[in-house]
PDB file of N, CA and C in Angstrom:
ATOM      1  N   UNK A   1      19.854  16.005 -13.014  1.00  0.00           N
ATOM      2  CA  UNK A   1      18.513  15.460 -13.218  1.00  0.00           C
ATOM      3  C   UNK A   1      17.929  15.044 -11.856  1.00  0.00           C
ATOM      4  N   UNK A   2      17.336  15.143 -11.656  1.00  0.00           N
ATOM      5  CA  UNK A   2      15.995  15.583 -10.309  1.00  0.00           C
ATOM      6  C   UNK A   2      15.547  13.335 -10.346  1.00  0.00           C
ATOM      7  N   UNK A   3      15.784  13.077  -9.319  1.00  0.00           N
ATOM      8  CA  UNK A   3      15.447  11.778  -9.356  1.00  0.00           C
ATOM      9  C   UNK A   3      14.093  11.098  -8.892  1.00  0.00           C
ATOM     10  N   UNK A   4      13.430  10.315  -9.772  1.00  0.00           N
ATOM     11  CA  UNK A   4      11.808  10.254 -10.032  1.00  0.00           C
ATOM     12  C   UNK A   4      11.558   9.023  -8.810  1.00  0.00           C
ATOM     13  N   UNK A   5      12.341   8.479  -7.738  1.00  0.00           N
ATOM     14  CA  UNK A   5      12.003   7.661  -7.213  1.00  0.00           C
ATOM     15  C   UNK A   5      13.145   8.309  -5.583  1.00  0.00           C
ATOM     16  N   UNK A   6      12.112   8.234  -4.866  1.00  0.00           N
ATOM     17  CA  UNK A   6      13.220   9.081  -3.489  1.00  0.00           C
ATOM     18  C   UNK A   6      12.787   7.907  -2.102  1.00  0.00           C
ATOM     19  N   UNK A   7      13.464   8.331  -1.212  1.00  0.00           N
ATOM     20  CA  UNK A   7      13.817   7.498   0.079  1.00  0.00           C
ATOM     21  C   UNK A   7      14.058   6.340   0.019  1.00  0.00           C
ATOM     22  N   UNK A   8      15.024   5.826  -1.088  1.00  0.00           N
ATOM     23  CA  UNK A   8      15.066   4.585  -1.186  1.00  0.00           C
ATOM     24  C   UNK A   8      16.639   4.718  -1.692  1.00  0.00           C
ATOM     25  N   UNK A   9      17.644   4.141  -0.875  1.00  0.00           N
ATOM     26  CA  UNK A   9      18.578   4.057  -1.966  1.00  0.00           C
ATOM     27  C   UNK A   9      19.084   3.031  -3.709  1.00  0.00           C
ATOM     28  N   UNK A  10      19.589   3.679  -3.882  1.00  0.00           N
ATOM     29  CA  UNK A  10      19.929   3.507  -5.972  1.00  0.00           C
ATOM     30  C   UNK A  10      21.000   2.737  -5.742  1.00  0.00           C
ATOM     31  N   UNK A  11      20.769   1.698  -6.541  1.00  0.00           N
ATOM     32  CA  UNK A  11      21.984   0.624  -7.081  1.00  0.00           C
ATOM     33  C   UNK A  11      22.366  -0.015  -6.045  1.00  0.00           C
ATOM     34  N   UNK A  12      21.387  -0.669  -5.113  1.00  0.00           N
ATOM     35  CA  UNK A  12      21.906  -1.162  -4.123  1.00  0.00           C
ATOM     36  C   UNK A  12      20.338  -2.325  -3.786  1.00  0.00           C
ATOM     37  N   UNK A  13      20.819  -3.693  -3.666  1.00  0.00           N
ATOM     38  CA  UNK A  13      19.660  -4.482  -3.448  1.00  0.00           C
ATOM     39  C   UNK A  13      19.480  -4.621  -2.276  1.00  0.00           C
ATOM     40  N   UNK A  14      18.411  -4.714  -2.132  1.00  0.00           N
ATOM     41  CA  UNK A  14      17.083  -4.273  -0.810  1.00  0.00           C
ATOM     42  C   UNK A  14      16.000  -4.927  -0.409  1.00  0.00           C
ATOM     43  N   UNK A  15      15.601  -5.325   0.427  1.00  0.00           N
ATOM     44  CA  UNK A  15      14.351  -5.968   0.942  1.00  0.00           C
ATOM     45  C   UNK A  15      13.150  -5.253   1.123  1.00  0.00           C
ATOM     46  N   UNK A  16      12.440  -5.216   0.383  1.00  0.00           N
ATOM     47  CA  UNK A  16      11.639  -3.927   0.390  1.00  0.00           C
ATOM     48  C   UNK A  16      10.653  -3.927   1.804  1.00  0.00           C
ATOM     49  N   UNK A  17      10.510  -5.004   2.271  1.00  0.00           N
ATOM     50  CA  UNK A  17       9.562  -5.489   3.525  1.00  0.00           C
ATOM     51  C   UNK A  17      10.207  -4.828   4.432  1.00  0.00           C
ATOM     52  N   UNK A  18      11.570  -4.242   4.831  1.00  0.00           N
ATOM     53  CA  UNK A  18      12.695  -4.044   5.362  1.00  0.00           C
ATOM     54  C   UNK A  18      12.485  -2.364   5.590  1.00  0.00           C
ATOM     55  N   UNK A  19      12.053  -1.971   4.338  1.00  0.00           N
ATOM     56  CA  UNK A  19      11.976  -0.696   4.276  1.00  0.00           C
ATOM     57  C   UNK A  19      11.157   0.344   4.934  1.00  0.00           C
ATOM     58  N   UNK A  20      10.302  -0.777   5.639  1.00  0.00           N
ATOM     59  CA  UNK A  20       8.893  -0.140   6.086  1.00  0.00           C
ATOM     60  C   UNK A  20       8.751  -0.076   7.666  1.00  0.00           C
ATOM     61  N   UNK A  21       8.506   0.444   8.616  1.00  0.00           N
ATOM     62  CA  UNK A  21       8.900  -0.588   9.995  1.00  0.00           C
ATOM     63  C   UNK A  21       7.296  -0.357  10.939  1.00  0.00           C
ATOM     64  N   UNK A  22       7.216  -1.491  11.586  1.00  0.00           N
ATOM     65  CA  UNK A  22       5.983  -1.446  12.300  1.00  0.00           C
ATOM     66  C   UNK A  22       5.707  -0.374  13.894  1.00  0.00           C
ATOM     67  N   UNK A  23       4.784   0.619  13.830  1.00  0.00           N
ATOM     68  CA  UNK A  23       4.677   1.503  14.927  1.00  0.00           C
ATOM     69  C   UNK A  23       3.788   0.622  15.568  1.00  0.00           C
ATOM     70  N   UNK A  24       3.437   0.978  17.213  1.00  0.00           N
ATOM     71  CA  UNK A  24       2.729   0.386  18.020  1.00  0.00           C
ATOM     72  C   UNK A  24       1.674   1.561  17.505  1.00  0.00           C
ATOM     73  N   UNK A  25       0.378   0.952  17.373  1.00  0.00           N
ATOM     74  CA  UNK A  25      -0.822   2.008  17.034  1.00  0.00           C
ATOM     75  C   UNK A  25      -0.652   3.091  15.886  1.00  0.00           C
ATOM     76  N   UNK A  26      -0.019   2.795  14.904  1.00  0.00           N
ATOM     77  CA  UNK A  26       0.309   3.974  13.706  1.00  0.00           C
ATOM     78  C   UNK A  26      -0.117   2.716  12.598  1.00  0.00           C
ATOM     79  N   UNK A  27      -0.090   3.685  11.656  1.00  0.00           N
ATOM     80  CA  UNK A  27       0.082   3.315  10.221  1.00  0.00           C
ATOM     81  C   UNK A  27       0.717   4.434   9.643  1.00  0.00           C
ATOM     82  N   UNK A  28       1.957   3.561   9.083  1.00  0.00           N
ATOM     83  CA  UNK A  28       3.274   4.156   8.843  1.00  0.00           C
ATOM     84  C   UNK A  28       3.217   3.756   7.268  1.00  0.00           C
ATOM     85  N   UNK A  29       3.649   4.945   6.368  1.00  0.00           N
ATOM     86  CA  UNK A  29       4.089   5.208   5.138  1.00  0.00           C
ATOM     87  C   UNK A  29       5.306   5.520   4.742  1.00  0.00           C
ATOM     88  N   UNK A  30       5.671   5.333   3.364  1.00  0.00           N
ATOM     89  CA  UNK A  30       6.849   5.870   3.153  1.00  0.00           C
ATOM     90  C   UNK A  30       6.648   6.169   1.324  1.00  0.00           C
ATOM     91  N   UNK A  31       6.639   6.828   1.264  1.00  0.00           N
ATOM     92  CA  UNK A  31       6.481   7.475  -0.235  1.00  0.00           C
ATOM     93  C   UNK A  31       7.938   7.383  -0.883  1.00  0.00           C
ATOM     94  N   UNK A  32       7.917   6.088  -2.136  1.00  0.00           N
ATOM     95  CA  UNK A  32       8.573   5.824  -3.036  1.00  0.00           C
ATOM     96  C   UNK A  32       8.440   7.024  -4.410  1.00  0.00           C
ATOM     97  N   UNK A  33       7.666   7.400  -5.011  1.00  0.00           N
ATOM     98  CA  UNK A  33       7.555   8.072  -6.188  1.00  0.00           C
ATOM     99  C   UNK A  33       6.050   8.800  -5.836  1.00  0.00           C
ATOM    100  N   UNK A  34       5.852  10.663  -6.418  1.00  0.00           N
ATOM    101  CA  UNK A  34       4.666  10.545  -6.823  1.00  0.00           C
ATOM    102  C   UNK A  34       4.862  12.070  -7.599  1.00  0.00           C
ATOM    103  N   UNK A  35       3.886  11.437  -8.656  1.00  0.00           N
ATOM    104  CA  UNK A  35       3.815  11.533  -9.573  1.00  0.00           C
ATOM    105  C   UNK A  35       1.728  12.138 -10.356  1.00  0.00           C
ATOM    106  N   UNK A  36       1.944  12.577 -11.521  1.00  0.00           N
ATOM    107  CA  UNK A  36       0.522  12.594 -11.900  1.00  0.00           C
ATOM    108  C   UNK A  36       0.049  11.544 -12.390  1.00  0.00           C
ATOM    109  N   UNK A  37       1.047  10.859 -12.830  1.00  0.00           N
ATOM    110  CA  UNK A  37       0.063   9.195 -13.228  1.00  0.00           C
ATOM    111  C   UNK A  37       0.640   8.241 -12.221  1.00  0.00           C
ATOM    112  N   UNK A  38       1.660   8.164 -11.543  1.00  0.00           N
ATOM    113  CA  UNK A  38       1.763   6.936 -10.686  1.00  0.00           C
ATOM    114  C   UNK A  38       2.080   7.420  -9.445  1.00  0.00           C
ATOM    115  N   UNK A  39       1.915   6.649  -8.473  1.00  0.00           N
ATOM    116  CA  UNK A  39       2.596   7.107  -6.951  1.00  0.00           C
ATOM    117  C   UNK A  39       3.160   5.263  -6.487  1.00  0.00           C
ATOM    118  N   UNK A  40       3.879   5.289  -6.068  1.00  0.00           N
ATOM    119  CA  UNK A  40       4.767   4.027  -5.133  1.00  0.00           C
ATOM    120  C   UNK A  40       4.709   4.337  -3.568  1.00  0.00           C
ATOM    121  N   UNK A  41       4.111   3.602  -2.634  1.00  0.00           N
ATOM    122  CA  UNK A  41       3.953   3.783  -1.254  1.00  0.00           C
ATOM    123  C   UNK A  41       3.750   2.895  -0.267  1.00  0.00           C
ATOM    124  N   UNK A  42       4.886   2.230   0.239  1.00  0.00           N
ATOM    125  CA  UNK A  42       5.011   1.440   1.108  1.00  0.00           C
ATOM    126  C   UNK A  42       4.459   1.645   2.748  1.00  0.00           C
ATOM    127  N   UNK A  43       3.341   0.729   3.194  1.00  0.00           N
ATOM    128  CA  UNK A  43       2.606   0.789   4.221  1.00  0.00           C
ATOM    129  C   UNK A  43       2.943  -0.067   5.150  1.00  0.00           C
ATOM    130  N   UNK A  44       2.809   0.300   6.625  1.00  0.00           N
ATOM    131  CA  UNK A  44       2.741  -0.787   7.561  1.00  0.00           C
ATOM    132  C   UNK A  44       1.206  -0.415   8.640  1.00  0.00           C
ATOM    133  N   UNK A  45       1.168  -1.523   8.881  1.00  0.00           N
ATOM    134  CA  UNK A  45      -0.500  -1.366   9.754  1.00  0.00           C
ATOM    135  C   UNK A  45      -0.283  -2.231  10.732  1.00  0.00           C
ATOM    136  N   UNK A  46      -0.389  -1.615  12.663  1.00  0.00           N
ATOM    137  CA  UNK A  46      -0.202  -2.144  13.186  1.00  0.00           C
ATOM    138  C   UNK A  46      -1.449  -2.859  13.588  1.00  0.00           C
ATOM    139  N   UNK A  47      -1.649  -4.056  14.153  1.00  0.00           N
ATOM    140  CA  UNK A  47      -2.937  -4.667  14.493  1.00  0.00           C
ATOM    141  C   UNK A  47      -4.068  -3.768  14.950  1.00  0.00           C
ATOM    142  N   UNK A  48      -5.365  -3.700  14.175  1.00  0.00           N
ATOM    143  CA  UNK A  48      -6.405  -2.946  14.268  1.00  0.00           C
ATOM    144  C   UNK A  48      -6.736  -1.830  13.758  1.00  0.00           C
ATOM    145  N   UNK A  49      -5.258  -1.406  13.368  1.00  0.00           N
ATOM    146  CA  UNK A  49      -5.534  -0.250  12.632  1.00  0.00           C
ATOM    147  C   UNK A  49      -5.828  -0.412  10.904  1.00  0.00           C
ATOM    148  N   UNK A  50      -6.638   1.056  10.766  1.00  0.00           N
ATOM    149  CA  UNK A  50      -6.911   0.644   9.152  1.00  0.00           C
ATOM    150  C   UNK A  50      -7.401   1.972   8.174  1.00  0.00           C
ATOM    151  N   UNK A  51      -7.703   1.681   6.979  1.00  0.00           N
ATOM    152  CA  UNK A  51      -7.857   3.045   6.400  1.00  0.00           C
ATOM    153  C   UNK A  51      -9.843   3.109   6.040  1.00  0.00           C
ATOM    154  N   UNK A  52     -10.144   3.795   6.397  1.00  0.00           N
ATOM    155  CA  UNK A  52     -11.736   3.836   6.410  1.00  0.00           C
ATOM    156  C   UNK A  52     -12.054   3.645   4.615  1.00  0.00           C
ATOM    157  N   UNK A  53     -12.866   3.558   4.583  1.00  0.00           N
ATOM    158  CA  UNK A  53     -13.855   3.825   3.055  1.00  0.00           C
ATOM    159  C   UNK A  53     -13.601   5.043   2.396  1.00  0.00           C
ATOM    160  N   UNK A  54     -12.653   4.826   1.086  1.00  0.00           N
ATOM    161  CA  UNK A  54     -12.376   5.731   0.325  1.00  0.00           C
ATOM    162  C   UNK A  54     -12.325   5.679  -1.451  1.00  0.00           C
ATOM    163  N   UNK A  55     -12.706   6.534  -2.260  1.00  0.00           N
ATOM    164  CA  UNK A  55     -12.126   5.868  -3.380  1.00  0.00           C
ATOM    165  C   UNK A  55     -10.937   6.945  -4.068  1.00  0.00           C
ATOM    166  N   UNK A  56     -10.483   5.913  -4.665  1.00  0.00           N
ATOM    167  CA  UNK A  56      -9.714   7.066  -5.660  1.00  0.00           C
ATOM    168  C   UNK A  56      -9.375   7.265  -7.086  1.00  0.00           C
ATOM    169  N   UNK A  57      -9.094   8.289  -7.621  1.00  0.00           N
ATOM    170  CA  UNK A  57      -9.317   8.505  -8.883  1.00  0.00           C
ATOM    171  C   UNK A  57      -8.292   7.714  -9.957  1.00  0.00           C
ATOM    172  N   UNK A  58      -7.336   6.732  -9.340  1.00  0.00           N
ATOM    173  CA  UNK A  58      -6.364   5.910 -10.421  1.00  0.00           C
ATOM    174  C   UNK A  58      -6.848   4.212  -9.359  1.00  0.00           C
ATOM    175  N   UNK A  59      -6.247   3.821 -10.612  1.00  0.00           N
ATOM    176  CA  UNK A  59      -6.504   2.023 -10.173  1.00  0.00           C
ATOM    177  C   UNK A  59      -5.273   1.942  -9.112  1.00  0.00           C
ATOM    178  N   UNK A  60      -5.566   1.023  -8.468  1.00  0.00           N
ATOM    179  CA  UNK A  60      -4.593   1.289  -7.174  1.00  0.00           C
ATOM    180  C   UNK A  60      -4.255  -0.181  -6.879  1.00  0.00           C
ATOM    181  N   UNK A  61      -3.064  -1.143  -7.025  1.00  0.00           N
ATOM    182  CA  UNK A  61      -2.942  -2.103  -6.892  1.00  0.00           C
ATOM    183  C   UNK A  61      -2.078  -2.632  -5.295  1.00  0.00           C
ATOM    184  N   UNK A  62      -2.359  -3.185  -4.756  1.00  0.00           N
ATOM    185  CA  UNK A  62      -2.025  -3.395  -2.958  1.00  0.00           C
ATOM    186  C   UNK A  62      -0.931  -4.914  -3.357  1.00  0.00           C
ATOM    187  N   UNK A  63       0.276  -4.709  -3.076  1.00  0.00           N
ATOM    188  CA  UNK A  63       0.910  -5.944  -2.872  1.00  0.00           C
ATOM    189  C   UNK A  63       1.273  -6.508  -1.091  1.00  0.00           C
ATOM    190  N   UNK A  64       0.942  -7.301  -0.636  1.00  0.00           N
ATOM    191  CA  UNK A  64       1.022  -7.498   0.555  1.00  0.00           C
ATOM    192  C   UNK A  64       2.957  -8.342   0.646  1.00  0.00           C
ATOM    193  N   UNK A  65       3.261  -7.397   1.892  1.00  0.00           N
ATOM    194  CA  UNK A  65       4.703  -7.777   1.892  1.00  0.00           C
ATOM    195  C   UNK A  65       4.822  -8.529   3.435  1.00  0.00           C
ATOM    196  N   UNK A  66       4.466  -8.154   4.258  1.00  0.00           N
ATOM    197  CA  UNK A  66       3.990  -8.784   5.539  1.00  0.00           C
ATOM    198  C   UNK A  66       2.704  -9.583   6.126  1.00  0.00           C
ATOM    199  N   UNK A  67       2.603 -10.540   6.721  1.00  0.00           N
ATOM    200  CA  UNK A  67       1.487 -10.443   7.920  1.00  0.00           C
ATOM    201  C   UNK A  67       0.034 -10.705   6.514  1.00  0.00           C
ATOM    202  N   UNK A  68      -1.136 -10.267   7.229  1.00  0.00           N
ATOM    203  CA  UNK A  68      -2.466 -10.296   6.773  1.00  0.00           C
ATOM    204  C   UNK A  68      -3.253  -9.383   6.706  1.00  0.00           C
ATOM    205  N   UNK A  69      -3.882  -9.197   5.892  1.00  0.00           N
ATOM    206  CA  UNK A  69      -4.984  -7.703   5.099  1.00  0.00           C
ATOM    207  C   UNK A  69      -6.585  -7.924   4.965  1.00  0.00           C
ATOM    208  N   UNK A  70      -7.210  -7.339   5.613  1.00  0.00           N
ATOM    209  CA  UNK A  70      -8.449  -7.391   5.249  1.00  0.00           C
ATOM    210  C   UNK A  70      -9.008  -6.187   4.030  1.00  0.00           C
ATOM    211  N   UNK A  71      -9.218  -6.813   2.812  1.00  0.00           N
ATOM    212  CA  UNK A  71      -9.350  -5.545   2.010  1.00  0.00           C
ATOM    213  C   UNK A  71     -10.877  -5.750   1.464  1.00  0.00           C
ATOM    214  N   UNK A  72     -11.550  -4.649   1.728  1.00  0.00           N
ATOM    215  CA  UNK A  72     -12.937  -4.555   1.310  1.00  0.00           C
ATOM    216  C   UNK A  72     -13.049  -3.770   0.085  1.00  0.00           C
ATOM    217  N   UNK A  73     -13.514  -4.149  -1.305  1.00  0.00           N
ATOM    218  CA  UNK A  73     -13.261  -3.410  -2.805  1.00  0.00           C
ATOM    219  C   UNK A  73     -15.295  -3.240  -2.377  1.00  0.00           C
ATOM    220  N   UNK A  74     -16.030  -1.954  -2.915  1.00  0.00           N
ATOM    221  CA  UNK A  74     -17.397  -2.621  -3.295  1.00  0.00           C
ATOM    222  C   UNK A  74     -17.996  -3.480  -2.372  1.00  0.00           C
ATOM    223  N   UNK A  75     -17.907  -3.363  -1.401  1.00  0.00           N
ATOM    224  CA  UNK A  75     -18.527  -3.863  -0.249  1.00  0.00           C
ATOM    225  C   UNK A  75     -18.062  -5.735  -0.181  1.00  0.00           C
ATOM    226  N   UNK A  76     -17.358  -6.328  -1.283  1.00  0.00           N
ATOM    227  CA  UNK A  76     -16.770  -7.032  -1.277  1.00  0.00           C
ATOM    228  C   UNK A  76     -15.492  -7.626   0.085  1.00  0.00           C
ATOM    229  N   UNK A  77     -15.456  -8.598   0.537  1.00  0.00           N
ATOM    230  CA  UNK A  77     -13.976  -8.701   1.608  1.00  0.00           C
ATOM    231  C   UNK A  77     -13.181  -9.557   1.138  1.00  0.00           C
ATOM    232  N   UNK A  78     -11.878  -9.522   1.039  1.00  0.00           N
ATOM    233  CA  UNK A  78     -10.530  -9.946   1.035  1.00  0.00           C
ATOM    234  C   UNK A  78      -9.869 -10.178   1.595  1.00  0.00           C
ATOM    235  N   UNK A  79      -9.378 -11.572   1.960  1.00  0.00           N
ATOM    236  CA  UNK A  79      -8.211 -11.283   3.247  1.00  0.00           C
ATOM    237  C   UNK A  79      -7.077 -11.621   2.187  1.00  0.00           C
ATOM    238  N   UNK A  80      -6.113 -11.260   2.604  1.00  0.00           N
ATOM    239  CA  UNK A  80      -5.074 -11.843   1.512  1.00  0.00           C
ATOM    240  C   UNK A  80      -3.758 -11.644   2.716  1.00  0.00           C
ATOM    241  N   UNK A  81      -2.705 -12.272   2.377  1.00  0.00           N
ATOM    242  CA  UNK A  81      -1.754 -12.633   3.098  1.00  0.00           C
ATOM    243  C   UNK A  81      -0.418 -12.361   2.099  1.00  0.00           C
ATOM    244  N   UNK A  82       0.936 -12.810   2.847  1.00  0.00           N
ATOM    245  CA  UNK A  82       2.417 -12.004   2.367  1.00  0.00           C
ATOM    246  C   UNK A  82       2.270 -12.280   1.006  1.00  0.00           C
ATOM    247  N   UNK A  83       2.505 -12.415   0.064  1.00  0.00           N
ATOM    248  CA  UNK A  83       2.979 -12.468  -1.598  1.00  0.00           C
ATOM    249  C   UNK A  83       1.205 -12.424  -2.400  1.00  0.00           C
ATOM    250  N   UNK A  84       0.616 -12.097  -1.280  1.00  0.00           N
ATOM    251  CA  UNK A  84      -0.321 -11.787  -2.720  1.00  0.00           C
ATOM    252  C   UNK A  84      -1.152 -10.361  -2.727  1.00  0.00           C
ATOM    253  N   UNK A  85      -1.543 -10.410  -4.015  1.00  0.00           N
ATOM    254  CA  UNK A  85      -1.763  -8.822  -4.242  1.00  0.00           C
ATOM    255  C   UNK A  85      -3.159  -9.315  -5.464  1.00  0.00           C
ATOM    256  N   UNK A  86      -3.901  -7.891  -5.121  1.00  0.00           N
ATOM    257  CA  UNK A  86      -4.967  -6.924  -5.393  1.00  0.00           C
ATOM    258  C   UNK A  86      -5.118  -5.676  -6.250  1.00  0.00           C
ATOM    259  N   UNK A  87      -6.151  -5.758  -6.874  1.00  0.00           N
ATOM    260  CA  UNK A  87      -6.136  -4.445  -7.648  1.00  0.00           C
ATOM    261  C   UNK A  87      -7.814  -3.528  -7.184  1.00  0.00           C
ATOM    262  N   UNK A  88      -8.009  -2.648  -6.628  1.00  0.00           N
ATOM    263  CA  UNK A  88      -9.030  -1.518  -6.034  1.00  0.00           C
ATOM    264  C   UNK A  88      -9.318  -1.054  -7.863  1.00  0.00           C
ATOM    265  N   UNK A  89     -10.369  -0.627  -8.149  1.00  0.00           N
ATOM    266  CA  UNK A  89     -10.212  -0.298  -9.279  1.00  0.00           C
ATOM    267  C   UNK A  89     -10.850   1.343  -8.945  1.00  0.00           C
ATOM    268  N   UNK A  90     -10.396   2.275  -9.901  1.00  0.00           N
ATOM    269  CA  UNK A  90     -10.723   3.675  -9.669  1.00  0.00           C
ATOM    270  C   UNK A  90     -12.044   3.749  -9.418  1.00  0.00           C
ATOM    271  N   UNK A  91     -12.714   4.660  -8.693  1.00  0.00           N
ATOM    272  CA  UNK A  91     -13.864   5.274  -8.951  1.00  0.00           C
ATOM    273  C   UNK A  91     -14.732   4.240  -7.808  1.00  0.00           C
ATOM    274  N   UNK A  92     -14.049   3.026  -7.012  1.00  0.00           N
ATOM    275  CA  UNK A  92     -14.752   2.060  -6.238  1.00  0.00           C
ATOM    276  C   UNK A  92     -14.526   2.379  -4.974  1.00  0.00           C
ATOM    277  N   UNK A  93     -15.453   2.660  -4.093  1.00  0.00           N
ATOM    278  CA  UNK A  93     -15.171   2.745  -2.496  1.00  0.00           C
ATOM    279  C   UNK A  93     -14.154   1.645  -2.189  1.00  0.00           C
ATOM    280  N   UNK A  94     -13.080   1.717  -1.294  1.00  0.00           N
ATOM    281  CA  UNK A  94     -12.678   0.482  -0.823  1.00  0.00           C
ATOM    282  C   UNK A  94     -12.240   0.822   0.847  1.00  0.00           C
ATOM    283  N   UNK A  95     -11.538  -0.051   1.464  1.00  0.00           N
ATOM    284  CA  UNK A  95     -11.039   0.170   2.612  1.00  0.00           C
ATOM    285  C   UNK A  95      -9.987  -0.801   3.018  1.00  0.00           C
ATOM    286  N   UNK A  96      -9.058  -0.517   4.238  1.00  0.00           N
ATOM    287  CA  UNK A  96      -8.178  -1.677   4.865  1.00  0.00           C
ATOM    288  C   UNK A  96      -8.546  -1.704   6.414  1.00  0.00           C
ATOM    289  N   UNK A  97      -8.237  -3.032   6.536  1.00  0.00           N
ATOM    290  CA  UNK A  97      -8.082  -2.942   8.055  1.00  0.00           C
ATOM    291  C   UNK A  97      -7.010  -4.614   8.635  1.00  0.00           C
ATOM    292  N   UNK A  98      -6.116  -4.123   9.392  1.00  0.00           N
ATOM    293  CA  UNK A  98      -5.580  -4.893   9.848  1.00  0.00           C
ATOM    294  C   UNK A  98      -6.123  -6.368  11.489  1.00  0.00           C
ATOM    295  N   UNK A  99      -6.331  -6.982  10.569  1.00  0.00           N
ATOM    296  CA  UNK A  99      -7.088  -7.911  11.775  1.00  0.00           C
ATOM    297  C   UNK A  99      -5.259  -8.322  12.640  1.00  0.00           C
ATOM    298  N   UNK A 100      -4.461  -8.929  11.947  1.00  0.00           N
ATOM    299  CA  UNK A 100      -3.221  -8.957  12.472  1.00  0.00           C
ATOM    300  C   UNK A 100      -2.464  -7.624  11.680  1.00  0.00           C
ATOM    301  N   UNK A 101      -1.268  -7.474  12.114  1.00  0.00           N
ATOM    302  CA  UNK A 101      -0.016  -6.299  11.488  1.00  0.00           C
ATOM    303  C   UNK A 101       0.337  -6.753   9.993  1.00  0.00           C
ATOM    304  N   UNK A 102       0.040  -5.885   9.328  1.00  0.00           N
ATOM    305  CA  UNK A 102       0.708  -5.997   7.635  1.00  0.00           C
ATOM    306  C   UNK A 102       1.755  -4.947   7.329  1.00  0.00           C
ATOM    307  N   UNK A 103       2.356  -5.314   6.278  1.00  0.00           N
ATOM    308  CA  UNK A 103       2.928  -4.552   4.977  1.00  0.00           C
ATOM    309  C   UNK A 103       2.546  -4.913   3.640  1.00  0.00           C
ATOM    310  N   UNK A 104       2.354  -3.263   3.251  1.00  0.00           N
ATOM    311  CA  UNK A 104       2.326  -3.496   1.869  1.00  0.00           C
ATOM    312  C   UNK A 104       2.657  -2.446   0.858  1.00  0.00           C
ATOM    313  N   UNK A 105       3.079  -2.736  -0.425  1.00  0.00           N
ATOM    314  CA  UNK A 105       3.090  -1.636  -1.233  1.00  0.00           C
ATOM    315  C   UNK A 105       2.033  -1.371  -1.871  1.00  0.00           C
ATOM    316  N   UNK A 106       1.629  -0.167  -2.408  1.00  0.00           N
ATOM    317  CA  UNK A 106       0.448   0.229  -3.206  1.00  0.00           C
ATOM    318  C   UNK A 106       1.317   0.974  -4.021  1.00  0.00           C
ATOM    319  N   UNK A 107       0.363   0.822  -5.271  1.00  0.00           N
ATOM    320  CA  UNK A 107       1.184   1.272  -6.374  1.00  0.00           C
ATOM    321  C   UNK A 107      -0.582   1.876  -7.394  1.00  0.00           C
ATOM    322  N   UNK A 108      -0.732   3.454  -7.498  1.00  0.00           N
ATOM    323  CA  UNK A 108      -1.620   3.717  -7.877  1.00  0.00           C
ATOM    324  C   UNK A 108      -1.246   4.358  -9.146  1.00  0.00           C
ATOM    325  N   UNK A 109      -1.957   3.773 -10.324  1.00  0.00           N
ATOM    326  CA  UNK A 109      -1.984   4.672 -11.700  1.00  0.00           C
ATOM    327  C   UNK A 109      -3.042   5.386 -11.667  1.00  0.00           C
ATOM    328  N   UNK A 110      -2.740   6.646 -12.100  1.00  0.00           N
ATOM    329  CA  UNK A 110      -3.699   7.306 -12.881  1.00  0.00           C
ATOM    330  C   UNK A 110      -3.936   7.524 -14.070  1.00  0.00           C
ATOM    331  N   UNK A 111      -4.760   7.653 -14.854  1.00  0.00           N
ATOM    332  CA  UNK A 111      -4.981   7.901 -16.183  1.00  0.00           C
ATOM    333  C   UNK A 111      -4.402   9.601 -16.691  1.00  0.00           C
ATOM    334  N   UNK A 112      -3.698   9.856 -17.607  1.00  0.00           N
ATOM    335  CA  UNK A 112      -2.810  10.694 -17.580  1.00  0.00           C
ATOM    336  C   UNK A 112      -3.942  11.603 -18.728  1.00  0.00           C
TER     337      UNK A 112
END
C-alpha cells in the first residue's frame, strides 16, 4: 500500500517546527500529503520574504509554528505569531509576508 503522507517519518514522535529549516533569502517547503481534497505543507519564510496575492480553490488553514506572519485575507491584515492559526477561505485573494522569519503549516481542503 502506497503511503498517503511522505517525507516525514511513521511511528516516530517529532517536532514538527523541526521539520522545516530556515534558508537565508528562500522560502522553503516541504510537502507532507497531496492529494485532490487535501494537501499538508510545511513552510519556512526567511525575513522579508513572502507569497504575493493569490487565491485558491480549497479553504486553506495557516498554523504558525515559528516566529511572526503577516497574513492579508481580502485586503484584511493579520499578524499572528507561534501557536496561532488562520483560515484563508477559498475563492479569497490572500497573501504572506514575513516582517520577521516564520514557520508554518498549511493545510488546504478542497471540496471533493
Amino acid at each position: 500500500m502506497d503511503k498517503l503522507i511522505k517525507n516525514i517519518e511513521f511511528s516516530k514522535v517529532l517536532n514538527m517546527e523541526n521539520l522545516v529549516s530556515y534558508q537565508e533569502g528562500q522560502v522553503v517547503s516541504r510537502t507532507l500529503a497531496q492529494g485532490k481534497n487535501v494537501s499538508l505543507t510545511l513552510f519556512s519564510f526567511d525575513k522579508g520574504e513572502e507569497i504575493s496575492s493569490h487565491s485558491s480553490g480549497g479553504d486553506a488553514l495557516v498554523y504558525i509554528l515559528d516566529g511572526e506572519a503577516e497574513i492579508t485575507i481580502g485586503g484584511e491584515v493579520f499578524n499572528l505569531k507561534k501557536g496561532e492559526t488562520i483560515v484563508m477561505p477559498a475563492g479569497i485573494p490572500h497573501a504572506l509576508l514575513a516582517r520577521e522569519r516564520f514557520k508554518m503549516l498549511l493545510v488546504v481542503v478542497f471540496n471533493p
